[in-house]
C-alpha atoms as a PDB file:
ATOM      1  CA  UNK A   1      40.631  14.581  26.630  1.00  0.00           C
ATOM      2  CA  UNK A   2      43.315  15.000  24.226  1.00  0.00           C
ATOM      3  CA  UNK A   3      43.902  11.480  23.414  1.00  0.00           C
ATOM      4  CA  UNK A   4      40.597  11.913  21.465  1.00  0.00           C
ATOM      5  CA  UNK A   5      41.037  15.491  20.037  1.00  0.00           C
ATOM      6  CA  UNK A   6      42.840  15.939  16.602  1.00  0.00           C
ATOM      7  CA  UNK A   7      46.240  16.724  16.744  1.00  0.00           C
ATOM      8  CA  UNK A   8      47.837  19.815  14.110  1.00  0.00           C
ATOM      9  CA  UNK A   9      51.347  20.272  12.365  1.00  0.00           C
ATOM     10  CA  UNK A  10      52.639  24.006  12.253  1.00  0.00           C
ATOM     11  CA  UNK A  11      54.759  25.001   9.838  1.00  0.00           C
ATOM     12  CA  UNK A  12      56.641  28.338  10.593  1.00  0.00           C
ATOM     13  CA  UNK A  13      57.743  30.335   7.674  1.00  0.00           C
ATOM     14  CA  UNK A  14      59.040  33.678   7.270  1.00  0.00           C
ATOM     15  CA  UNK A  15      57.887  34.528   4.104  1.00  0.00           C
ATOM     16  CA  UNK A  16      54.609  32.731   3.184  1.00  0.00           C
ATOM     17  CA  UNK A  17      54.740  33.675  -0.386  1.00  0.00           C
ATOM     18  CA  UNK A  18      58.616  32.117  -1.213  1.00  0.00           C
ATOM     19  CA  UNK A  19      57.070  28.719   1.245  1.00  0.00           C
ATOM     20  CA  UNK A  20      53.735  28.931  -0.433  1.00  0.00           C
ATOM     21  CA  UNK A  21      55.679  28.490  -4.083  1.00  0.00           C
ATOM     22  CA  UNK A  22      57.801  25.491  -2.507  1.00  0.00           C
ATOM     23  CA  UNK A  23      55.392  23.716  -0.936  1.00  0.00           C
ATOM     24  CA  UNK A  24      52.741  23.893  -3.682  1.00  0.00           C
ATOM     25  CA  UNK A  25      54.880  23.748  -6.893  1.00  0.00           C
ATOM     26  CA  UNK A  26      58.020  21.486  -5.194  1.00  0.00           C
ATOM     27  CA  UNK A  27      56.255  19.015  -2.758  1.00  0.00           C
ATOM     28  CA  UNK A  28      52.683  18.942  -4.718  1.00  0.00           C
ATOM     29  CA  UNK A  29      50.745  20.520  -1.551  1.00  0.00           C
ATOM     30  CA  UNK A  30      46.946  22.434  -2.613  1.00  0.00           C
ATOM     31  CA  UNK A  31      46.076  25.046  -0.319  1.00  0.00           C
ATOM     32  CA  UNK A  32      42.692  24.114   1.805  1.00  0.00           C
ATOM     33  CA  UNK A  33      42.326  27.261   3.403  1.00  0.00           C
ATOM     34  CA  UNK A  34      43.931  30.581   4.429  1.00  0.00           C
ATOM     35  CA  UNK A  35      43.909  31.334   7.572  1.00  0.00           C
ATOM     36  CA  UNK A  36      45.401  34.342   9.799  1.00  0.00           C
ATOM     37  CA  UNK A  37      47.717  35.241   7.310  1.00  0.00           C
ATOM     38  CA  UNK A  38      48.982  31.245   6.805  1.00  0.00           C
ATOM     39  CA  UNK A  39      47.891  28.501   4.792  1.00  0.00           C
ATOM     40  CA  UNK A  40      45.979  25.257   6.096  1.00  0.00           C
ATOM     41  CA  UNK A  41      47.292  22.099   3.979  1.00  0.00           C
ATOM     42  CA  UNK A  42      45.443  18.838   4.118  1.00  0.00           C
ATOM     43  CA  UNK A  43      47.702  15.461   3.825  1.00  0.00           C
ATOM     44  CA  UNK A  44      46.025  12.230   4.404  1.00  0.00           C
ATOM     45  CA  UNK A  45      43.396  13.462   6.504  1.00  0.00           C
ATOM     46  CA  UNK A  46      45.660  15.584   8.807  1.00  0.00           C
ATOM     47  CA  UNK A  47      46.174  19.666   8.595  1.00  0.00           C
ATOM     48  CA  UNK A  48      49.629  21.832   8.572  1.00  0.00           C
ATOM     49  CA  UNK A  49      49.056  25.139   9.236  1.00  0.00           C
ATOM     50  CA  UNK A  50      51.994  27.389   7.686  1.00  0.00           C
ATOM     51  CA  UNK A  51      51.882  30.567   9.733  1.00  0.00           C
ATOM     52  CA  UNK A  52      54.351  33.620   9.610  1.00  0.00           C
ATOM     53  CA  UNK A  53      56.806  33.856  11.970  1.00  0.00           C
ATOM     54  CA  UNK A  54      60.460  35.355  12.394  1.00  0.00           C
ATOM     55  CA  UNK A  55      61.320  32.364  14.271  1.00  0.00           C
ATOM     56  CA  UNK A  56      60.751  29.741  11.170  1.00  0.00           C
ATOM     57  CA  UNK A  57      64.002  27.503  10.716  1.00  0.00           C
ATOM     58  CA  UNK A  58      65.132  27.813  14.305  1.00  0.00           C
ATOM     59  CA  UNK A  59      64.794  24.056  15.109  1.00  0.00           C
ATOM     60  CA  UNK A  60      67.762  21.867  14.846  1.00  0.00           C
ATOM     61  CA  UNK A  61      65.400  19.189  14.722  1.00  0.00           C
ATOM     62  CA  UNK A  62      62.491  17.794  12.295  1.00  0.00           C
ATOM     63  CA  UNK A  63      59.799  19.675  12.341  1.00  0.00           C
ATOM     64  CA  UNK A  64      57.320  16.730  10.765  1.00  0.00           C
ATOM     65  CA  UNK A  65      57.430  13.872   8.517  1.00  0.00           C
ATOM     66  CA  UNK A  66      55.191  12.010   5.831  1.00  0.00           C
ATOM     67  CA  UNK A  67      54.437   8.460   6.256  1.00  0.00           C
ATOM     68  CA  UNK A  68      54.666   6.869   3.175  1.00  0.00           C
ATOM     69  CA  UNK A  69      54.472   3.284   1.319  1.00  0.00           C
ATOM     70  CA  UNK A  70      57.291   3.503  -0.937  1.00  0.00           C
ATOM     71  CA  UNK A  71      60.046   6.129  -0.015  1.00  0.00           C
ATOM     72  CA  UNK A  72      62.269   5.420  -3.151  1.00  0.00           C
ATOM     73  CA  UNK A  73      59.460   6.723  -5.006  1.00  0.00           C
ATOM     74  CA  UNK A  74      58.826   9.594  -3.236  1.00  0.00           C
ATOM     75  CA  UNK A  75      62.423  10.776  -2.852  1.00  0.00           C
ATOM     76  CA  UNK A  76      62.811  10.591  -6.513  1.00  0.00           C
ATOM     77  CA  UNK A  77      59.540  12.720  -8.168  1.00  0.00           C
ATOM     78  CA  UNK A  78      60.517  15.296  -5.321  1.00  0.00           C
ATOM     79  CA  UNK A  79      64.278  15.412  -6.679  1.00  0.00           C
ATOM     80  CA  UNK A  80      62.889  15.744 -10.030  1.00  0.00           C
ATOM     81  CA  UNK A  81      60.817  18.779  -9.078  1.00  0.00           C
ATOM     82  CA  UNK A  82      64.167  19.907  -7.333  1.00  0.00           C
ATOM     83  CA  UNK A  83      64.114  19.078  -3.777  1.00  0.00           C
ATOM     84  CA  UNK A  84      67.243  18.710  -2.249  1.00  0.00           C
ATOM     85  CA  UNK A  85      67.817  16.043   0.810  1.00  0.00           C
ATOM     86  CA  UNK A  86      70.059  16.107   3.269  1.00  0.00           C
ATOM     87  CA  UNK A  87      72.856  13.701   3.706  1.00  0.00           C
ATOM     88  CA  UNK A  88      73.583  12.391   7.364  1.00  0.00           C
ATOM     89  CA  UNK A  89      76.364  10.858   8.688  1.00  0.00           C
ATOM     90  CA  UNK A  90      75.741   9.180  11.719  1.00  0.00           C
ATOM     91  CA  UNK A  91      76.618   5.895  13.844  1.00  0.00           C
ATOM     92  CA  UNK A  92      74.205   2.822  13.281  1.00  0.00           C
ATOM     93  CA  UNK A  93      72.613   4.832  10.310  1.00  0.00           C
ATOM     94  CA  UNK A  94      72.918   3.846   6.691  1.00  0.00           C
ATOM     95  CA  UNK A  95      72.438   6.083   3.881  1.00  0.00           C
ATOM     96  CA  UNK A  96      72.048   4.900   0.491  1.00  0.00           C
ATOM     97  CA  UNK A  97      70.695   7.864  -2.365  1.00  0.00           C
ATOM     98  CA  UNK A  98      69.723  10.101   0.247  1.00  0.00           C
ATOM     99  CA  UNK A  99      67.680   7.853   2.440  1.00  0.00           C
ATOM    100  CA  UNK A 100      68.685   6.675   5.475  1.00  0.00           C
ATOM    101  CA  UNK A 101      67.956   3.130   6.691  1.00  0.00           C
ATOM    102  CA  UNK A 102      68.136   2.967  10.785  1.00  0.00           C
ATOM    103  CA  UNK A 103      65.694   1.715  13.814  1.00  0.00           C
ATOM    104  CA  UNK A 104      62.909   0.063  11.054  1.00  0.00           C
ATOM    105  CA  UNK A 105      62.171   2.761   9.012  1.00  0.00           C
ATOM    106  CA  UNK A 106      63.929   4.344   6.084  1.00  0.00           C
ATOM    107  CA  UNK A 107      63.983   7.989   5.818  1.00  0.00           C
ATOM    108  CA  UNK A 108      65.183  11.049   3.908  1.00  0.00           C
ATOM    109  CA  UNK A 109      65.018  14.688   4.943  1.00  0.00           C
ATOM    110  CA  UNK A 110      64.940  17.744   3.426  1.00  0.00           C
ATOM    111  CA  UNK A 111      64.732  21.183   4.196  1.00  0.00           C
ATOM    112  CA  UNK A 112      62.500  23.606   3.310  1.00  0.00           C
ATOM    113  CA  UNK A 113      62.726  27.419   1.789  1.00  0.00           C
ATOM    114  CA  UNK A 114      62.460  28.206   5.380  1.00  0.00           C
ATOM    115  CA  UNK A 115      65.151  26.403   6.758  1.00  0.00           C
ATOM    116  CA  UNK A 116      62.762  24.417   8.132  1.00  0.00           C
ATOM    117  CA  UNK A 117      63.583  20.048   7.806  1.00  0.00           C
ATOM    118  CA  UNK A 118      61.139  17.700   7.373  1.00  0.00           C
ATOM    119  CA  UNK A 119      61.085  13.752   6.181  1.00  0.00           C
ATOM    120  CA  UNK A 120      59.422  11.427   4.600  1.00  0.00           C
ATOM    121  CA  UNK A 121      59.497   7.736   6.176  1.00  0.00           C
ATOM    122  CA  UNK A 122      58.420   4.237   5.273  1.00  0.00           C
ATOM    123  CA  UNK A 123      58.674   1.611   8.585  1.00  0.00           C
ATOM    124  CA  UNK A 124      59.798  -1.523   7.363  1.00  0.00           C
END
């Protein structure tokens, strides 16, 4: 059933070549494969499959996030390659050099060329 099958990220994009250019030079992702017109990343054993779409950056919402060991770190070598993070204000949430500290985890999020927001996360 699907408990045992591997799930997939998708990551909609309207122009692959401007996302391709973020996510390879900004957030250090190598291409594994191309695929219908997209791009299959690998991170930590799991695959994102950027595909073209014109409805890329519709979703008010996150559209994945990176679990990682130290977010600090993270958040800063992404800055220096010129990410920019978002900045939240919201009840119960504390946010300290764009990361947000709330419900055991800290977080930041940034959006993509795409419009497209995604975060990177370390539970505590």
């Amino acid at each position: 059933m699907l408990a045992n099958a591997p799930i997939r990220a998708y990551i909609p994009v309207k122009d692959v070549s401007r996302a391709r250019k973020f996510y390879e030079e900004k957030v250090g992702l190598r291409p594994k494969a191309e695929y219908a017109g997209g791009v299959i990343y690998e991170c930590g054993g799991a695959i994102a499959f950027m595909y073209p779409t014109p409805n890329a950056g519709t979703s008010k919402a996150s559209q994945a996030f990176w679990e990682v060991k130290d977010v600090e770190a993270e958040v800063a070598e992404l800055k220096a390659r010129g990410v920019v993070f978002e900045e939240y204000d919201m009840p119960g949430m504390q946010m300290k050099n764009s990361i947000a500290t709330a419900g055991g985890a800290k977080t930041a999020w940034f959006k993509d060329t795409e419009g497209n927001i995604l975060a990177i996360s370390q539970r505590l």
